[in-house]
N, C-alpha and C. Protein backbone atom coordinates (compact mmCIF):
# COMPACT_ATOMS: atom_id res chain seq x y z
N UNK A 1 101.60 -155.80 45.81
CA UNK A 1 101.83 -155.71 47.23
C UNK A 1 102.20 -154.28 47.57
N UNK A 2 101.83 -153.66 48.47
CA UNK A 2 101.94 -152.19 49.13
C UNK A 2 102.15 -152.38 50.52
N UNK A 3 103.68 -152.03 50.73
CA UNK A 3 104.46 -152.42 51.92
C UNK A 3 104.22 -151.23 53.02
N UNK A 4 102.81 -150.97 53.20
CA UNK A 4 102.15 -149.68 54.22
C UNK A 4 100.81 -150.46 54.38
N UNK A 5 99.91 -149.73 54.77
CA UNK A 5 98.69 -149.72 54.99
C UNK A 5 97.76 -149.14 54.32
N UNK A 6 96.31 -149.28 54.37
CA UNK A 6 95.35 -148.96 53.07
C UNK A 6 95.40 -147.26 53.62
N UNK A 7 95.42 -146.71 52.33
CA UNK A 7 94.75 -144.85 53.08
C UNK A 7 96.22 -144.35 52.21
N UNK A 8 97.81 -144.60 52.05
CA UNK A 8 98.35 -143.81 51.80
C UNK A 8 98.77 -143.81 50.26
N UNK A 9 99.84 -143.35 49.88
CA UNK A 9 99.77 -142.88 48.39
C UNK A 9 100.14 -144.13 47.55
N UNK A 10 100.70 -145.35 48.02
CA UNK A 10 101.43 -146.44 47.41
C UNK A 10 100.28 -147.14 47.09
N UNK A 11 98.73 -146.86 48.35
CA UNK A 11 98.65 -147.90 48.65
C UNK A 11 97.05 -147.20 47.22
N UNK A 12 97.09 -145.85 47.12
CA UNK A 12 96.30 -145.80 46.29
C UNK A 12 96.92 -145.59 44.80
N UNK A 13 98.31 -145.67 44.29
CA UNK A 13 99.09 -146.01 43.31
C UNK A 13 98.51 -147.36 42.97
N UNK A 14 98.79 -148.04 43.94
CA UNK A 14 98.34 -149.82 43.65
C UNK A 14 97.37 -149.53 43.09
N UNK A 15 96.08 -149.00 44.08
CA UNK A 15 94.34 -149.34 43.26
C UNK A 15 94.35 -148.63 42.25
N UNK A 16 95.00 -147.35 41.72
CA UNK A 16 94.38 -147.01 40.52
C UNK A 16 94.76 -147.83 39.54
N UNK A 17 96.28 -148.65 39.76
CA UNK A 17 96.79 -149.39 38.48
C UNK A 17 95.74 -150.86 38.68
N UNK A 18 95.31 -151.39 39.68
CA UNK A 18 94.33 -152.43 39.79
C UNK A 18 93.19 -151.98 38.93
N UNK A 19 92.32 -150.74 38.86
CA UNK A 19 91.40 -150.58 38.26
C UNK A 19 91.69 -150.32 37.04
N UNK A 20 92.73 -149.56 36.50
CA UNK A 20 93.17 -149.15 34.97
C UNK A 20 93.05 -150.64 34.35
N UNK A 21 94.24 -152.24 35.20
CA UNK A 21 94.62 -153.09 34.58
C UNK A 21 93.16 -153.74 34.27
N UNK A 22 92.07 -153.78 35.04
CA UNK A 22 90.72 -154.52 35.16
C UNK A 22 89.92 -153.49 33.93
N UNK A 23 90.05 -152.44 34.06
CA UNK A 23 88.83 -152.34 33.52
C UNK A 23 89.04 -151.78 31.57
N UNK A 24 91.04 -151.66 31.68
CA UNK A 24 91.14 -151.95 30.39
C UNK A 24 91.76 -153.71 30.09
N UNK A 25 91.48 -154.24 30.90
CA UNK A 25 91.46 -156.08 30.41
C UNK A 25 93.14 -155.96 30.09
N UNK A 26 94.07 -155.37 30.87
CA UNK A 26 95.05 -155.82 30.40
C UNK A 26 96.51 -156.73 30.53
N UNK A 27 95.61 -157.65 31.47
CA UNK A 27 96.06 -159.40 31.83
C UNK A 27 95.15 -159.97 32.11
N UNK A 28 95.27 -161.28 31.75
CA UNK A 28 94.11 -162.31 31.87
C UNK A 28 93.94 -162.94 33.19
N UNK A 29 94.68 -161.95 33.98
CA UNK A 29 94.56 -162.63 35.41
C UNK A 29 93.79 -161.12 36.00
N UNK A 30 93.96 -161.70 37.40
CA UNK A 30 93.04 -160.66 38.15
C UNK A 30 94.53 -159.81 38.79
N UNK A 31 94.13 -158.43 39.06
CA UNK A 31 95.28 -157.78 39.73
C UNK A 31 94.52 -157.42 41.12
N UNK A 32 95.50 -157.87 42.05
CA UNK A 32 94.72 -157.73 43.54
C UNK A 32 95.75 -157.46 44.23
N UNK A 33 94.78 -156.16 45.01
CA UNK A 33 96.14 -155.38 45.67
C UNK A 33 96.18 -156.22 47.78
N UNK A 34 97.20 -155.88 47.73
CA UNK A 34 97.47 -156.84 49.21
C UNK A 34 98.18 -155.47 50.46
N UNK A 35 98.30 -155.78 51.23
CA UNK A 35 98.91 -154.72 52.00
C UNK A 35 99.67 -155.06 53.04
N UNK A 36 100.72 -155.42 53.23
CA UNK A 36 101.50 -155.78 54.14
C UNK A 36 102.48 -155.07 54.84
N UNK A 37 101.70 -153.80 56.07
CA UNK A 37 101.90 -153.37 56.73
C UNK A 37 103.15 -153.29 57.57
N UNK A 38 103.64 -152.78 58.18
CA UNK A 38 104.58 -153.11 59.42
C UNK A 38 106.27 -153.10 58.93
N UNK A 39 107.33 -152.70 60.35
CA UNK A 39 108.58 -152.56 60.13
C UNK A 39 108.56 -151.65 59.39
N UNK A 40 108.28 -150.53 58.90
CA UNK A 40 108.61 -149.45 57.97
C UNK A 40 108.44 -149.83 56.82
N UNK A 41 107.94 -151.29 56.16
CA UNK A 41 108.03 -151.61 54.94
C UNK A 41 108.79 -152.99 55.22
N UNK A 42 109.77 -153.23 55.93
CA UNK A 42 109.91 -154.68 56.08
C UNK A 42 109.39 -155.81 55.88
N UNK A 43 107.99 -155.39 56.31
CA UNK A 43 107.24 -157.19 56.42
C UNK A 43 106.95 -156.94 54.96
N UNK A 44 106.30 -156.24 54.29
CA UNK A 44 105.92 -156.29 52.99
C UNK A 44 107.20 -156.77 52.13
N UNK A 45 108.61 -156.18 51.94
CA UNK A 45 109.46 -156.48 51.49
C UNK A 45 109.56 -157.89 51.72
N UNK A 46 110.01 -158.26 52.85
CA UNK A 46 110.12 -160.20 52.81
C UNK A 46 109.20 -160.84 52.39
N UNK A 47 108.18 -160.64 51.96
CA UNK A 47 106.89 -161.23 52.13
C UNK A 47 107.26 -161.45 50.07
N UNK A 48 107.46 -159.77 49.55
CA UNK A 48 107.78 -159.74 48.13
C UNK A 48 108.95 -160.85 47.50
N UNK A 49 109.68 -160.97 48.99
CA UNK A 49 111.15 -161.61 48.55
C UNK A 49 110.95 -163.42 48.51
N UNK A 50 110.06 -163.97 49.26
CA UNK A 50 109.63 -165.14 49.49
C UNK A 50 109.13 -165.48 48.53
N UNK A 51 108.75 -164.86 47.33
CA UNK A 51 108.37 -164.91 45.72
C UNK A 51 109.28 -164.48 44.34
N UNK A 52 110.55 -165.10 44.65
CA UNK A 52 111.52 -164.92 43.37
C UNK A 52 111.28 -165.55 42.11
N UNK A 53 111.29 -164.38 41.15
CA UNK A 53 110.77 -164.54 39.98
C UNK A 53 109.68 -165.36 39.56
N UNK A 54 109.00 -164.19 40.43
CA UNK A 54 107.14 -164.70 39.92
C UNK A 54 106.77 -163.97 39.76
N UNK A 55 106.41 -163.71 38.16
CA UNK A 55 105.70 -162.28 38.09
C UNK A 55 104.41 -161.96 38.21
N UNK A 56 104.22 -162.78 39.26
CA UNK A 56 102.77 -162.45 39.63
C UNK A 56 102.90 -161.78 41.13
N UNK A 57 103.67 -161.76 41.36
CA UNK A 57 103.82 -160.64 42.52
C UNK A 57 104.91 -159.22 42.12
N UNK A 58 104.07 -158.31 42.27
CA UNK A 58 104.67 -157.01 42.14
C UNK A 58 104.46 -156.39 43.25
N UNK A 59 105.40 -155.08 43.35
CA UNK A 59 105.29 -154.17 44.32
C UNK A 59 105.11 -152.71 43.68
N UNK A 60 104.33 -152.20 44.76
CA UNK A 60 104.76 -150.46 44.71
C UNK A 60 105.56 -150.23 45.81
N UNK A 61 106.73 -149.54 45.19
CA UNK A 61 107.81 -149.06 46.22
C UNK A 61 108.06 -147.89 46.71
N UNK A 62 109.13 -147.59 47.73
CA UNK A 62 109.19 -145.99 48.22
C UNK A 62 110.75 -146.32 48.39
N UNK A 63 111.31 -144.86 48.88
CA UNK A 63 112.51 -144.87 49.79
C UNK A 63 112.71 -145.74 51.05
N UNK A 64 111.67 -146.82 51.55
CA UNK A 64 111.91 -147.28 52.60
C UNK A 64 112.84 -148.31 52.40
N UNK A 65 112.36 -148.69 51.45
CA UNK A 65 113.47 -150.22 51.01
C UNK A 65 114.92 -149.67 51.14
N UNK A 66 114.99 -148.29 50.63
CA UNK A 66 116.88 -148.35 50.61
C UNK A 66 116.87 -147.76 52.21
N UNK A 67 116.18 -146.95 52.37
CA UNK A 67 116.43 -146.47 53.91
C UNK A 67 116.73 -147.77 54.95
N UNK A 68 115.83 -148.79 54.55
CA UNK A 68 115.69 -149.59 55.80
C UNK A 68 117.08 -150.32 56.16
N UNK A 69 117.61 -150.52 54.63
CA UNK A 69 118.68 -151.11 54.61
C UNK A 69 119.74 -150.35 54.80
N UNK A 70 119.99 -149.22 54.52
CA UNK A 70 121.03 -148.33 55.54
C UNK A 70 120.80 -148.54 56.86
N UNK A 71 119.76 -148.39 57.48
CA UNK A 71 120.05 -148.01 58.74
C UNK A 71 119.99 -149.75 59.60
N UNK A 72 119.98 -150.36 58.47
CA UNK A 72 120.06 -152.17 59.52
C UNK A 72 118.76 -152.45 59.66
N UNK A 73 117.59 -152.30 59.37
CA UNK A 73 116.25 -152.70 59.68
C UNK A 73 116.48 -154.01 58.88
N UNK A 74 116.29 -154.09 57.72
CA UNK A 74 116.16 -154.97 56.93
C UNK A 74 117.30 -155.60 56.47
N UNK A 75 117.72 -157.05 55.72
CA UNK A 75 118.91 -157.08 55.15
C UNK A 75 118.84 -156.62 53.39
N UNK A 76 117.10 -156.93 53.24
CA UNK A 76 116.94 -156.65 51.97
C UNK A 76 117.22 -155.47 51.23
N UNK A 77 117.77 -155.10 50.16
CA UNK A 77 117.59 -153.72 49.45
C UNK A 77 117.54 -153.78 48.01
N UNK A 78 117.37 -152.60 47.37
CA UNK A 78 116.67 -152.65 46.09
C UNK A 78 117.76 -153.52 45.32
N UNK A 79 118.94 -154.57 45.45
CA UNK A 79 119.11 -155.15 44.84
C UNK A 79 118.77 -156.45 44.28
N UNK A 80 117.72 -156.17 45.16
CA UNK A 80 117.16 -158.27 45.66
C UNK A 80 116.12 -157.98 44.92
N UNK A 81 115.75 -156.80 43.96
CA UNK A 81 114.44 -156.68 43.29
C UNK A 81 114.65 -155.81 41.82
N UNK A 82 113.68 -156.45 41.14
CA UNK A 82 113.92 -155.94 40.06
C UNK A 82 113.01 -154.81 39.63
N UNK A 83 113.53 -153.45 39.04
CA UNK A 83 112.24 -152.36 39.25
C UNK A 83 112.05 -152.63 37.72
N UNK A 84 110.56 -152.49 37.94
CA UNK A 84 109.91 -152.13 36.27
C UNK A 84 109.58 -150.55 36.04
N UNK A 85 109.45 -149.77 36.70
CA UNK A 85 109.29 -148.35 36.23
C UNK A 85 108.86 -147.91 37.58
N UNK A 86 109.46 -146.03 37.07
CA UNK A 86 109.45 -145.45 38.19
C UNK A 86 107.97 -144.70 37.49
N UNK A 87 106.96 -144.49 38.46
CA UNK A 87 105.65 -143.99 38.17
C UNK A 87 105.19 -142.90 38.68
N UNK A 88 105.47 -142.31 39.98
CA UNK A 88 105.39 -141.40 40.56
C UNK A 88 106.42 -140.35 41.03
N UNK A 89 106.29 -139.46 41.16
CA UNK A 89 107.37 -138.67 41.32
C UNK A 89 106.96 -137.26 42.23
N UNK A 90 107.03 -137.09 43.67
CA UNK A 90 105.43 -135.66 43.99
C UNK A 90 106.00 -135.31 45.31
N UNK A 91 105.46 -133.81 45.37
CA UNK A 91 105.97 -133.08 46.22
C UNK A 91 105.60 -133.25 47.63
N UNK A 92 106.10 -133.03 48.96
CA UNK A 92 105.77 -133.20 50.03
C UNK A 92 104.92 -132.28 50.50
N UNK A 93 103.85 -132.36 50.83
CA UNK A 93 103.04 -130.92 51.90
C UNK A 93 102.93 -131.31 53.27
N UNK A 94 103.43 -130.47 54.24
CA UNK A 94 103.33 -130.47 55.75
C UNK A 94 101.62 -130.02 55.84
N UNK A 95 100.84 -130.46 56.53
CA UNK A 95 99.84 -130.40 57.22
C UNK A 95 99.68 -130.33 58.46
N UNK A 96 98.82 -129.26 58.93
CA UNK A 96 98.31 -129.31 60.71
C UNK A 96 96.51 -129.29 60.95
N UNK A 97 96.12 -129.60 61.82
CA UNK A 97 94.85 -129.36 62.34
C UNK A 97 94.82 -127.34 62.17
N UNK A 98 93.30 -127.83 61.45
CA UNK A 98 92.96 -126.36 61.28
C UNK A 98 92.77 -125.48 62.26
N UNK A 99 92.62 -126.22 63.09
CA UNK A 99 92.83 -125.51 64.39
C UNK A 99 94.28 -125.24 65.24
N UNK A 100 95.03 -125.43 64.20
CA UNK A 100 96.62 -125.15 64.97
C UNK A 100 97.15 -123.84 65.39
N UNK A 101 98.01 -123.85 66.03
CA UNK A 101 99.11 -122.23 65.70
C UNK A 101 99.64 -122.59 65.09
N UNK A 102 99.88 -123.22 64.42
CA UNK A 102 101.26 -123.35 63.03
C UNK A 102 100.23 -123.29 61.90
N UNK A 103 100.62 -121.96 61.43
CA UNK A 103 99.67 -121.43 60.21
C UNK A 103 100.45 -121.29 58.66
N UNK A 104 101.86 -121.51 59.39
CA UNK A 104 102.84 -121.44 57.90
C UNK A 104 104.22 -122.08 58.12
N UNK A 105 105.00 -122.10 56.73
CA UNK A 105 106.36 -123.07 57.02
C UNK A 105 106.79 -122.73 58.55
N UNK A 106 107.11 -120.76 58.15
CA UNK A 106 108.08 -119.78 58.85
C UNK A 106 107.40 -120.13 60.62
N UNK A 107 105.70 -120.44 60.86
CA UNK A 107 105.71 -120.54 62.52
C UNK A 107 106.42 -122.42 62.70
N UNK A 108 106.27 -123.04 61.85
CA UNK A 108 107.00 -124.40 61.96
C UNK A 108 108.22 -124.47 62.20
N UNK A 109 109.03 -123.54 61.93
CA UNK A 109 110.26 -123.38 61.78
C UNK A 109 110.77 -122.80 62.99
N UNK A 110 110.12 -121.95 63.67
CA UNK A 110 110.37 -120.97 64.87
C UNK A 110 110.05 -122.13 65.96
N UNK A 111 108.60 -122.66 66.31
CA UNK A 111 108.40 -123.44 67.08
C UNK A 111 109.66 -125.09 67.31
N UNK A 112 110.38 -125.62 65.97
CA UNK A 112 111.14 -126.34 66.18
C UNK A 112 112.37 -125.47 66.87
N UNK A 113 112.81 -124.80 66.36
CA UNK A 113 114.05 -123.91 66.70
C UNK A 113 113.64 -123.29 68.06
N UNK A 114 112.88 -122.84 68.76
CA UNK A 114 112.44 -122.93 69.99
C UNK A 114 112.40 -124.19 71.27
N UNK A 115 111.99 -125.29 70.43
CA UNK A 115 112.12 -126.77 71.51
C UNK A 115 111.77 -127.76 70.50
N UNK A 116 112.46 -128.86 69.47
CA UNK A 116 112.20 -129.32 68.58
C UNK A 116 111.10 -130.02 69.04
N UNK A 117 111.01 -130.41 70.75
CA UNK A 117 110.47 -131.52 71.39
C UNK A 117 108.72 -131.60 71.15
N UNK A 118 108.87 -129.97 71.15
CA UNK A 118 107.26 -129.13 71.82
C UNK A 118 106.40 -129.68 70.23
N UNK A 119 106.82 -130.03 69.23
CA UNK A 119 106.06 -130.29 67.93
C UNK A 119 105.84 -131.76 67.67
N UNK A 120 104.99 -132.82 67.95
CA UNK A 120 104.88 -133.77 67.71
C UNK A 120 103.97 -134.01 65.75
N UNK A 121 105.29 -134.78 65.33
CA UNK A 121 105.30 -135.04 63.71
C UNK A 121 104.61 -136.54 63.01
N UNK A 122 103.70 -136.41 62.50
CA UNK A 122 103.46 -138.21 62.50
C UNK A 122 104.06 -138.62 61.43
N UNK A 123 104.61 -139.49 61.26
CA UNK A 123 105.84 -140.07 60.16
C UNK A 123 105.02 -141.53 59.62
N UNK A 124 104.94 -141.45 58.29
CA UNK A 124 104.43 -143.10 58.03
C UNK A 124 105.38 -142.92 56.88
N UNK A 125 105.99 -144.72 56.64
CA UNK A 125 105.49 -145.55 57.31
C UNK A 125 106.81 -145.84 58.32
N UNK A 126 107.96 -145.15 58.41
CA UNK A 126 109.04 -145.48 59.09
C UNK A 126 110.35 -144.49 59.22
N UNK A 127 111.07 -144.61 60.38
CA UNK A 127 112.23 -143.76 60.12
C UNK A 127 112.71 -144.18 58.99
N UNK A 128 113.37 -142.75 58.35
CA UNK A 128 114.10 -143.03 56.77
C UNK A 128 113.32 -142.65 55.58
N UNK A 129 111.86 -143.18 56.22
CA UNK A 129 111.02 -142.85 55.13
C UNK A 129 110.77 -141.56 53.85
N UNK A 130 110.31 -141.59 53.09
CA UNK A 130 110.96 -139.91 52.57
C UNK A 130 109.84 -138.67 53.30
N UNK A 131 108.89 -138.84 53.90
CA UNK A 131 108.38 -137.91 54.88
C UNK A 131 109.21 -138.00 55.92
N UNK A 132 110.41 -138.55 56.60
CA UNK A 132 110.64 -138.36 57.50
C UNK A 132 112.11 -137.62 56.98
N UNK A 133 112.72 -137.97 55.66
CA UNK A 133 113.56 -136.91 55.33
C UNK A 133 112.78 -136.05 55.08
N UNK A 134 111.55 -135.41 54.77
CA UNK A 134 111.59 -134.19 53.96
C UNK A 134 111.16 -133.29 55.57
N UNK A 135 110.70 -133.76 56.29
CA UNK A 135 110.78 -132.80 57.89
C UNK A 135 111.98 -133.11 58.50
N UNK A 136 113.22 -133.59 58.23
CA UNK A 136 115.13 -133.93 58.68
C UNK A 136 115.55 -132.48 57.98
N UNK A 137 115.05 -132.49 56.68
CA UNK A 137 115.68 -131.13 55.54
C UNK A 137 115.40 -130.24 56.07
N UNK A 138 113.65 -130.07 56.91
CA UNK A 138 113.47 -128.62 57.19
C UNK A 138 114.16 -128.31 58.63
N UNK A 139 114.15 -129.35 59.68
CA UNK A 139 114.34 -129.48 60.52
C UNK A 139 116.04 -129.25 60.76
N UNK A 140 117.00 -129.68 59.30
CA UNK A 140 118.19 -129.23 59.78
C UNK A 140 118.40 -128.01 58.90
N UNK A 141 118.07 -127.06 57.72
CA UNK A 141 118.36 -126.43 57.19
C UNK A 141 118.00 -124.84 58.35
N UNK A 142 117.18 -125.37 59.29
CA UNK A 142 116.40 -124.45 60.42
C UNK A 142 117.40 -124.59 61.72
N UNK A 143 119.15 -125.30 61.11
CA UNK A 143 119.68 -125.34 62.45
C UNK A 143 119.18 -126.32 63.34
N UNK A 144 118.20 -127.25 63.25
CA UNK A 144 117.48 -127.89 64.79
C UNK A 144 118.04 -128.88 64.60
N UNK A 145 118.40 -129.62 65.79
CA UNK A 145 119.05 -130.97 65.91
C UNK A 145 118.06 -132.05 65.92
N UNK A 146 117.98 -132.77 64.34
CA UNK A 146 117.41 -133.40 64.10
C UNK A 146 116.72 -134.83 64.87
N UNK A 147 117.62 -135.16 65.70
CA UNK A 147 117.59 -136.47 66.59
C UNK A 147 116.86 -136.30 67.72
N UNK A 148 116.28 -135.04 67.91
CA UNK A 148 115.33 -133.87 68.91
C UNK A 148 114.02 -134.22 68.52
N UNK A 149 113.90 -134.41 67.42
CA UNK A 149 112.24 -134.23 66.64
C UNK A 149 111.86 -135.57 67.47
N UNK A 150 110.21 -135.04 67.75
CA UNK A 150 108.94 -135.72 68.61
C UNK A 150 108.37 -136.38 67.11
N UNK A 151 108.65 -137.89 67.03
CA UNK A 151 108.48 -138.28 65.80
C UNK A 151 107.03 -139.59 66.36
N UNK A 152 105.92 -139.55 65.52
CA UNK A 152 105.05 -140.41 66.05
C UNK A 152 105.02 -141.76 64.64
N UNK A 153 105.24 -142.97 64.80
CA UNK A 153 105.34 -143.78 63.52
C UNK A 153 103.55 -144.28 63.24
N UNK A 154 103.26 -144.15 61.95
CA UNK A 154 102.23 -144.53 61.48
C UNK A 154 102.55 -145.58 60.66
N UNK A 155 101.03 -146.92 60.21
CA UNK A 155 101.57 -147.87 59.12
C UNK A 155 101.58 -147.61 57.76
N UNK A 156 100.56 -146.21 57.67
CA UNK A 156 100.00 -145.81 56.54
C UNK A 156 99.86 -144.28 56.74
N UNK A 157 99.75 -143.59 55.71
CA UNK A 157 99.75 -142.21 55.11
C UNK A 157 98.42 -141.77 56.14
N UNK A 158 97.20 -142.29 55.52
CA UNK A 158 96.16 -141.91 56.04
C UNK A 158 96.07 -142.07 57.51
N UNK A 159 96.87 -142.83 58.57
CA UNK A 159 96.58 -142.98 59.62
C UNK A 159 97.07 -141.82 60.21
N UNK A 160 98.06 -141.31 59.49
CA UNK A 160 98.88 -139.70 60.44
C UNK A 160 98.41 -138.96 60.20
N UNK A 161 97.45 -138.93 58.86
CA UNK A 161 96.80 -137.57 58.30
C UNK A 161 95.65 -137.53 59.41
N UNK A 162 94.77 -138.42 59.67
CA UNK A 162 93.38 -138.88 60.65
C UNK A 162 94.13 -138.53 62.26
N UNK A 163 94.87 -139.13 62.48
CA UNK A 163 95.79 -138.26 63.86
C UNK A 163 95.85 -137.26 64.11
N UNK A 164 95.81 -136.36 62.67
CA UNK A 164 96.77 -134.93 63.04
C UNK A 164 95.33 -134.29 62.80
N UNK A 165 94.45 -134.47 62.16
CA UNK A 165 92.78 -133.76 61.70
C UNK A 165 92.10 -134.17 63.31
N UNK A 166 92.38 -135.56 64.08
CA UNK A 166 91.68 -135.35 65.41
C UNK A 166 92.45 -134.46 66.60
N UNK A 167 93.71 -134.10 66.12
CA UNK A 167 94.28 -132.97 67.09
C UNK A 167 95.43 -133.72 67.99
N UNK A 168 95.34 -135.24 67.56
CA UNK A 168 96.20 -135.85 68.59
C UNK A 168 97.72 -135.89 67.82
N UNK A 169 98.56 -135.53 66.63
CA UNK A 169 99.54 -134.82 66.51
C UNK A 169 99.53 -134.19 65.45
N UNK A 170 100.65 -132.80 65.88
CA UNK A 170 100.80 -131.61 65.55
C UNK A 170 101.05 -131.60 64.25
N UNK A 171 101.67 -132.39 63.51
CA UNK A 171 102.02 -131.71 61.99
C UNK A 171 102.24 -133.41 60.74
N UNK A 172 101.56 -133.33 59.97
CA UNK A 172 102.34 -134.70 59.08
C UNK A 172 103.01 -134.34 57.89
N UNK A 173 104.12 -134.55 57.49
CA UNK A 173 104.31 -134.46 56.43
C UNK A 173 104.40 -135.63 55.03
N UNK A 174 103.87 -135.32 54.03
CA UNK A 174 102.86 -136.05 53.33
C UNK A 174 102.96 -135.61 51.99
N UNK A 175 102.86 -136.90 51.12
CA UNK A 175 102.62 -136.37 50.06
C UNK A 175 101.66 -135.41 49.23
N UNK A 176 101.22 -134.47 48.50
CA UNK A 176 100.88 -133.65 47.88
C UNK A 176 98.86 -134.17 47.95
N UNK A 177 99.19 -135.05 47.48
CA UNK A 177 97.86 -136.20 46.88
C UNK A 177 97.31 -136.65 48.13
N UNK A 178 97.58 -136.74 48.75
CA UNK A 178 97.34 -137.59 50.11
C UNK A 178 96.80 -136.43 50.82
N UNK A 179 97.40 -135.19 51.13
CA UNK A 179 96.61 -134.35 51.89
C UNK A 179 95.62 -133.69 51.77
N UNK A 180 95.83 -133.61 50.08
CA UNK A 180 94.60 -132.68 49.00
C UNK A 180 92.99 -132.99 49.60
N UNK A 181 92.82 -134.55 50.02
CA UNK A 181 91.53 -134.73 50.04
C UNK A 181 91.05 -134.33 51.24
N UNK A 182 91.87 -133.56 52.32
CA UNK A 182 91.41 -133.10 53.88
C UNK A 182 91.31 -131.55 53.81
N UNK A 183 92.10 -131.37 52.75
CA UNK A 183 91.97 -129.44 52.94
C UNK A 183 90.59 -128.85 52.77
């Protein structure tokens, strides 16, 4: 289960381990990836939780699960689940339409610190999310009052990246892997 939408990095974590498990035969069952979109990761989480101790449902996870549950979205948090391994581990890259004025960190940084408002950010899959800390870090280490940021919510990685390449918002920040295939 991949608690986003098809297009972003969880949701292609899932398929590569679907194709590794299929095509080196290594369960006698089928591995089929599911996607349960929505709430920042919420619906996917309950959906995981409505299946206690069945190990035929797994997840790929993010920071949303503990985020959600700080901030009251969810009641669930990573205690209601048991992790089998951490698999990924990858850096964030901010992206804009090649056609932007924001050509580097330093004009990103000026333009927030100018009017945080004037920069619209697409965030998947939710406040809390760790793209939405890793533009909070730049956004407060730059002085800007974070609660300012023009934040647009996506269900999936790929839907903010496809937003921000048709010009309709200004900047996504994104994992490493995820943006590689638009540059």
């Amino acid at each position: 289960m991949v608690a986003s939408g098809p297009g972003g990095g969880m949701d292609r974590t899932a398929r590569a381990i679907q194709h590794l498990a299929r095509d080196r035969k290594i369960a006698d069952v089928a591995f089929n990836v599911i996607n349960k979109a929505g709430g920042g990761g919420a619906i996917g989480w309950t959906y995981l939780s409505q299946h206690p101790r069945d190990a035929h449902y797994l997840a790929i996870g993010s920071p949303a699960l503990l985020t959600n549950h700080i901030t009251g979205k969810s009641s669930l948090s990573h205690a209601d689940f048991t992790p089998l391994a951490m698999l990924v581990s990858e850096y964030t890259a901010f992206a804009v339409n090649s056609a932007s004025t924001i050509n580097s960190g330093k004009d990103l940084v000026e333009r927030l610190r100018a009017d945080p408002r004037s920069v619209s950010i697409a965030i998947s899959t939710s406040v809390g999310s760790g793209n939405h800390v890793a533009i909070g870090k730049v956004a407060k280490a730059a002085g800007v009052d974070v609660s300012k940021l023009r934040l647009v919510i996506f269900n999936a990685t790929g839907e903010a990246i496809t937003s921000v390449m048709g010009g309709h918002v200004d900047v996504v920040p994104a994992t490493a892997s995820s943006v590689l295939p638009f540059v």
